[in-house]
C-alpha atoms as a PDB file:
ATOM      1  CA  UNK A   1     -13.277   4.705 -12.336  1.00  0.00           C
ATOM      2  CA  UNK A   2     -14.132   3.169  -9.127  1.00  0.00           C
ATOM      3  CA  UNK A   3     -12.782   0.467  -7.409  1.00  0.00           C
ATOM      4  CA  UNK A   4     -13.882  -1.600  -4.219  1.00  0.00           C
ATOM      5  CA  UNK A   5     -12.993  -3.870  -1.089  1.00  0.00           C
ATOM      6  CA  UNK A   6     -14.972  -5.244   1.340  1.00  0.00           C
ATOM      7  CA  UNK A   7     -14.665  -5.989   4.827  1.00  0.00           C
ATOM      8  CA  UNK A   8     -16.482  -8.363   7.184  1.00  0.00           C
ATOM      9  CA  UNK A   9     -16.023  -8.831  10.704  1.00  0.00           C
ATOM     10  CA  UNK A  10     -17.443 -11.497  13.458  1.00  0.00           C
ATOM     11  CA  UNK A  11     -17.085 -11.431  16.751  1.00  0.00           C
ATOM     12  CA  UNK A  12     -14.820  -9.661  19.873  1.00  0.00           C
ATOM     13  CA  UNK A  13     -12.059  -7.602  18.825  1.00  0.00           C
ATOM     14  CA  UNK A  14      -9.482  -9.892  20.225  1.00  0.00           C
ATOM     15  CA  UNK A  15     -10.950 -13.435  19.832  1.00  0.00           C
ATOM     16  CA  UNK A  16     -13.206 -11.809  16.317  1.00  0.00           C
ATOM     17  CA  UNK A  17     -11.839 -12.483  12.444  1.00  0.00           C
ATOM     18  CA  UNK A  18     -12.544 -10.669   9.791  1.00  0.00           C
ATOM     19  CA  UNK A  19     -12.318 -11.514   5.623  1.00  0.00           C
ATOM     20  CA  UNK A  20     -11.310  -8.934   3.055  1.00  0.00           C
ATOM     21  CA  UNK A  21     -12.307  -8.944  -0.408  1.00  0.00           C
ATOM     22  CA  UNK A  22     -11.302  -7.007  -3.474  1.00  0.00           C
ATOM     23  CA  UNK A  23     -13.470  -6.049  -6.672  1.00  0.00           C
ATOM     24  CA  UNK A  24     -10.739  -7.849  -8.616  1.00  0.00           C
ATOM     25  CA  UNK A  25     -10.551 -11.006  -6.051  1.00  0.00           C
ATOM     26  CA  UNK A  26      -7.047 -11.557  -5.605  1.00  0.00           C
ATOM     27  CA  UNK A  27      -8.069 -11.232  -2.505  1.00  0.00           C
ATOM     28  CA  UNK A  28     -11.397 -13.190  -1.318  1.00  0.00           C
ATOM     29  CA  UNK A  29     -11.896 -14.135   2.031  1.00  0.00           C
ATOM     30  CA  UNK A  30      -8.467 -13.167   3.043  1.00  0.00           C
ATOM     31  CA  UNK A  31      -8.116 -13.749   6.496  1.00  0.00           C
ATOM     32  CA  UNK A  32      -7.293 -10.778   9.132  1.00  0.00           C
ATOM     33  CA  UNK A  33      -7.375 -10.684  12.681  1.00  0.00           C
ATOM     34  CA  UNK A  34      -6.165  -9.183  15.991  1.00  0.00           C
ATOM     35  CA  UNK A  35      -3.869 -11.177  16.080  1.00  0.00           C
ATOM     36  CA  UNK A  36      -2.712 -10.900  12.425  1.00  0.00           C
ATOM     37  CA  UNK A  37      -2.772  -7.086  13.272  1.00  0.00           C
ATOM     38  CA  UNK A  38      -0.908  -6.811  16.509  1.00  0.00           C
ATOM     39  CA  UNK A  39       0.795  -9.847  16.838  1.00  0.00           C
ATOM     40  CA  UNK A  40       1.781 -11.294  13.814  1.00  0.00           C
ATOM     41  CA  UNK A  41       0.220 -14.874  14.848  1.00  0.00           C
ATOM     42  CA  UNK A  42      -1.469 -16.977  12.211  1.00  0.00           C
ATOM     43  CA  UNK A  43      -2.187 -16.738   8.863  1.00  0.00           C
ATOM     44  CA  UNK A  44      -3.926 -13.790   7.493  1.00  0.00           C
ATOM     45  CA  UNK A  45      -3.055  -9.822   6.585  1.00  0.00           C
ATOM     46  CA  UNK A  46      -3.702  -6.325   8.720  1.00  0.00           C
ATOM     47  CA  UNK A  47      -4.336  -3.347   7.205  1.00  0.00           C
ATOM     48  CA  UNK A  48      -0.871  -1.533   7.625  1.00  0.00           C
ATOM     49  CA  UNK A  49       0.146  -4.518   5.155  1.00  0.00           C
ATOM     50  CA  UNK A  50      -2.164  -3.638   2.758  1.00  0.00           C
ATOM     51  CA  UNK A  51      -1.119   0.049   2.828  1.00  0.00           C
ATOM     52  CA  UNK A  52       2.468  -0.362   2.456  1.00  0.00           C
ATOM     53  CA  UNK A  53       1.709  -3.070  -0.490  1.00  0.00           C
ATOM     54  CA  UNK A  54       0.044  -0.555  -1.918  1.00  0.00           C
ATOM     55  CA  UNK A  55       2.239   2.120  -1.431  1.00  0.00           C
ATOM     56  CA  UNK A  56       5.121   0.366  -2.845  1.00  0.00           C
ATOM     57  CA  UNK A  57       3.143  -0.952  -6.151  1.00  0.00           C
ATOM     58  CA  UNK A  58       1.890   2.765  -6.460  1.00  0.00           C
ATOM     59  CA  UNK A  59       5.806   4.229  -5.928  1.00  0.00           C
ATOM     60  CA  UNK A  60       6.884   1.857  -8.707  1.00  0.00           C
ATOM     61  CA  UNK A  61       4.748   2.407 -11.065  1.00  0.00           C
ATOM     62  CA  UNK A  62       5.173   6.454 -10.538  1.00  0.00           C
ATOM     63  CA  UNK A  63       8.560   5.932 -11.073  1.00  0.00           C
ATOM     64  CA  UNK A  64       8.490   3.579 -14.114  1.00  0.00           C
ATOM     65  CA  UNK A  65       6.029   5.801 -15.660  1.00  0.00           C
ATOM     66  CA  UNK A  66       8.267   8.666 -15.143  1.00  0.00           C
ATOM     67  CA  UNK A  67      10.898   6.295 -16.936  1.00  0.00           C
ATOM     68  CA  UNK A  68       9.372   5.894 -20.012  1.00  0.00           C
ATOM     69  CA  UNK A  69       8.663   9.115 -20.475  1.00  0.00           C
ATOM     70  CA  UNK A  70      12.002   9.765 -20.523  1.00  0.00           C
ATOM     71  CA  UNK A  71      12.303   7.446 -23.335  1.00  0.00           C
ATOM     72  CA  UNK A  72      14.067   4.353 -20.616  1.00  0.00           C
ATOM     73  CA  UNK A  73      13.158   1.183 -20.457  1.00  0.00           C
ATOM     74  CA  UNK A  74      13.949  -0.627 -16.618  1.00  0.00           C
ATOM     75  CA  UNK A  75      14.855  -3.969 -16.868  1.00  0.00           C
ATOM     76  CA  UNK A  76      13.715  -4.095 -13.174  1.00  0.00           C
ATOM     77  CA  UNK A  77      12.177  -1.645 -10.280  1.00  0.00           C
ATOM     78  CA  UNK A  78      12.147  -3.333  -6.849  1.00  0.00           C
ATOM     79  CA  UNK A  79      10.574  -1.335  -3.849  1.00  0.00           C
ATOM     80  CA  UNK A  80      10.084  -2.455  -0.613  1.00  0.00           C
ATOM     81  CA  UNK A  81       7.874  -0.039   1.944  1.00  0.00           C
ATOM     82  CA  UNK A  82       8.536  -0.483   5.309  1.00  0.00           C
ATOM     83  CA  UNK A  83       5.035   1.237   7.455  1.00  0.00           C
ATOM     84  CA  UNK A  84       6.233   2.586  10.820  1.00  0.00           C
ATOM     85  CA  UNK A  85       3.143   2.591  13.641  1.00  0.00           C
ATOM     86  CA  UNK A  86       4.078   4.264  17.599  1.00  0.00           C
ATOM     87  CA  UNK A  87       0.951   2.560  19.209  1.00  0.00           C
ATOM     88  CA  UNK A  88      -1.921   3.206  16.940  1.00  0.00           C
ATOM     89  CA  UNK A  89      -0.779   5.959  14.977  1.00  0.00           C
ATOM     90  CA  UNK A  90       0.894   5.717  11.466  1.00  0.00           C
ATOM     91  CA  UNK A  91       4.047   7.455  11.921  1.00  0.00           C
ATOM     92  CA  UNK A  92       5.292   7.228   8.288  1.00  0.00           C
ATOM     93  CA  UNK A  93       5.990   5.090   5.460  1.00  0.00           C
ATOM     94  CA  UNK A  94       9.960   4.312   4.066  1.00  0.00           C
ATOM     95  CA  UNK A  95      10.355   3.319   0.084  1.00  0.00           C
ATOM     96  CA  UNK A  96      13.405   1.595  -0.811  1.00  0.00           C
ATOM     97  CA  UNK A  97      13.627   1.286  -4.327  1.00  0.00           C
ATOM     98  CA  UNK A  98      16.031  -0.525  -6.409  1.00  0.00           C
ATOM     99  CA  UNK A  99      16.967  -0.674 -10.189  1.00  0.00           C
ATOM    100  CA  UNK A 100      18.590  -1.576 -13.001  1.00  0.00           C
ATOM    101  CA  UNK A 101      17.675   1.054 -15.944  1.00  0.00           C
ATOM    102  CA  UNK A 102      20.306   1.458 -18.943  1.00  0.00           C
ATOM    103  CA  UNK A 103      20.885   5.063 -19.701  1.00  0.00           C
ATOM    104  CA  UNK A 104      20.255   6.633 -16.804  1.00  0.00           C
ATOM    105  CA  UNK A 105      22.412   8.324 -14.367  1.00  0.00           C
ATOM    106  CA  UNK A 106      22.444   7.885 -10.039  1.00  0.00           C
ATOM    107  CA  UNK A 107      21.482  11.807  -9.696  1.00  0.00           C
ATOM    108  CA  UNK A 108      18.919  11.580 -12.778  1.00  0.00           C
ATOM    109  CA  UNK A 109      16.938   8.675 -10.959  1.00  0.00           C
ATOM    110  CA  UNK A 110      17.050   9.735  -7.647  1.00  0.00           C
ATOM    111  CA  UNK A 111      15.549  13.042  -8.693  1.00  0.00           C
ATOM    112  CA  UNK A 112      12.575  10.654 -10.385  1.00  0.00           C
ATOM    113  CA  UNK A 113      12.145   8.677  -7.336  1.00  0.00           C
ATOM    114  CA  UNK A 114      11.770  11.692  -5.153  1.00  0.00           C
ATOM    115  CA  UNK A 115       9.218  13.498  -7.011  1.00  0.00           C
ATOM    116  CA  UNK A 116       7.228   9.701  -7.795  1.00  0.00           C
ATOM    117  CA  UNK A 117       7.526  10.041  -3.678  1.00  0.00           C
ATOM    118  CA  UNK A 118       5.336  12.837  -3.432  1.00  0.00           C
ATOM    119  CA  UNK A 119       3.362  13.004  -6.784  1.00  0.00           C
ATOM    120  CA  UNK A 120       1.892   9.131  -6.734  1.00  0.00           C
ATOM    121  CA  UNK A 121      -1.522   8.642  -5.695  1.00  0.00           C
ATOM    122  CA  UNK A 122      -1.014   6.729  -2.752  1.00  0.00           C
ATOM    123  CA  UNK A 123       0.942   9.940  -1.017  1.00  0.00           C
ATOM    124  CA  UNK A 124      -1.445  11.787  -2.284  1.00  0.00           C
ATOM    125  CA  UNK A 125      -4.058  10.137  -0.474  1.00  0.00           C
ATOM    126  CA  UNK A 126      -2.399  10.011   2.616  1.00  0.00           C
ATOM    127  CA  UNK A 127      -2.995  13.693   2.869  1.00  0.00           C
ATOM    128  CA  UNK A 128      -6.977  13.796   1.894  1.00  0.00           C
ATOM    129  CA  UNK A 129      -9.955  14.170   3.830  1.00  0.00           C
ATOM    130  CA  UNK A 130     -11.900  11.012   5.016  1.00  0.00           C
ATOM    131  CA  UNK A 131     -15.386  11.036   4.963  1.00  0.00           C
ATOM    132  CA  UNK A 132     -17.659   7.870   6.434  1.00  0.00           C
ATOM    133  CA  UNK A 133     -21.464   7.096   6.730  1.00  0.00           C
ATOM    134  CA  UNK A 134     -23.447   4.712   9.429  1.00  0.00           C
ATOM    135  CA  UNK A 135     -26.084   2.309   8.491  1.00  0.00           C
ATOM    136  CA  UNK A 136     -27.652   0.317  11.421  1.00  0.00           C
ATOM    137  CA  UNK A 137     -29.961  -3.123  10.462  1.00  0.00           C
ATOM    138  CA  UNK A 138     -32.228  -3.923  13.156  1.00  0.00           C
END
């Protein structure tokens, strides 16, 4: 399985604008920007958005999947991941995760929460290689 996103960019980096797009489309033409980045000005998204978004949809679902097979049903999972930059670096990523699942002790969920931490693909991928190649059009 494979999927995709697109970026396109026009212009400086300060007074430029890009558009993201997603294989699936929910996003398409999504708006993102210097400004959107750095300053939080206008409407559009950054990248460290998108990361923790996907961080914390990964996280749940690690942890709900770990759930069920236990056998436990949540009636809800929230997560919120809060991205922490020092200039331009990525300095780490906080998940916050609350729940409501029947059956299940404090102890017993933290313990699946901390492993769905380190085992779902999203942390996983923040510790792979990165690989890139160049084409120029003339």
């Amino acid at each position: 399985m494979k999927r995709t996103a697109k970026a396109h960019w026009t212009g400086s980096l300060k007074e430029g604008k890009g558009e993201l797009a997603t294989q699936s489309e929910v996003l398409n033409k999504t708006n993102y920007s210097f400004k959107t980045r750095f300053t939080g000005e206008g409407k559009g998204t950054n990248p460290e958005e998108l990361l923790a978004a996907a961080h914390a949809g990964c996280f749940t679902m690690a942890v709900c999947f770990a759930l069920t097979e236990k056998g436990l049903s949540p009636e809800s999972l929230d997560t919120e991941a809060i991205l922490s930059m020092e200039g331009l670096d990525i300095t780490g990523i906080h998940l916050s995760i609350t729940a409501t699942v029947p059956g299940i002790t404090a102890n017993e969920f933290e313990a699946i929460t901390k492993s769905a931490e380190q085992n779902c693909l999203i942390s996983k991928v923040l510790r792979i290689p990165v690989s890139s190649e160049a084409h120029m059009v003339s």
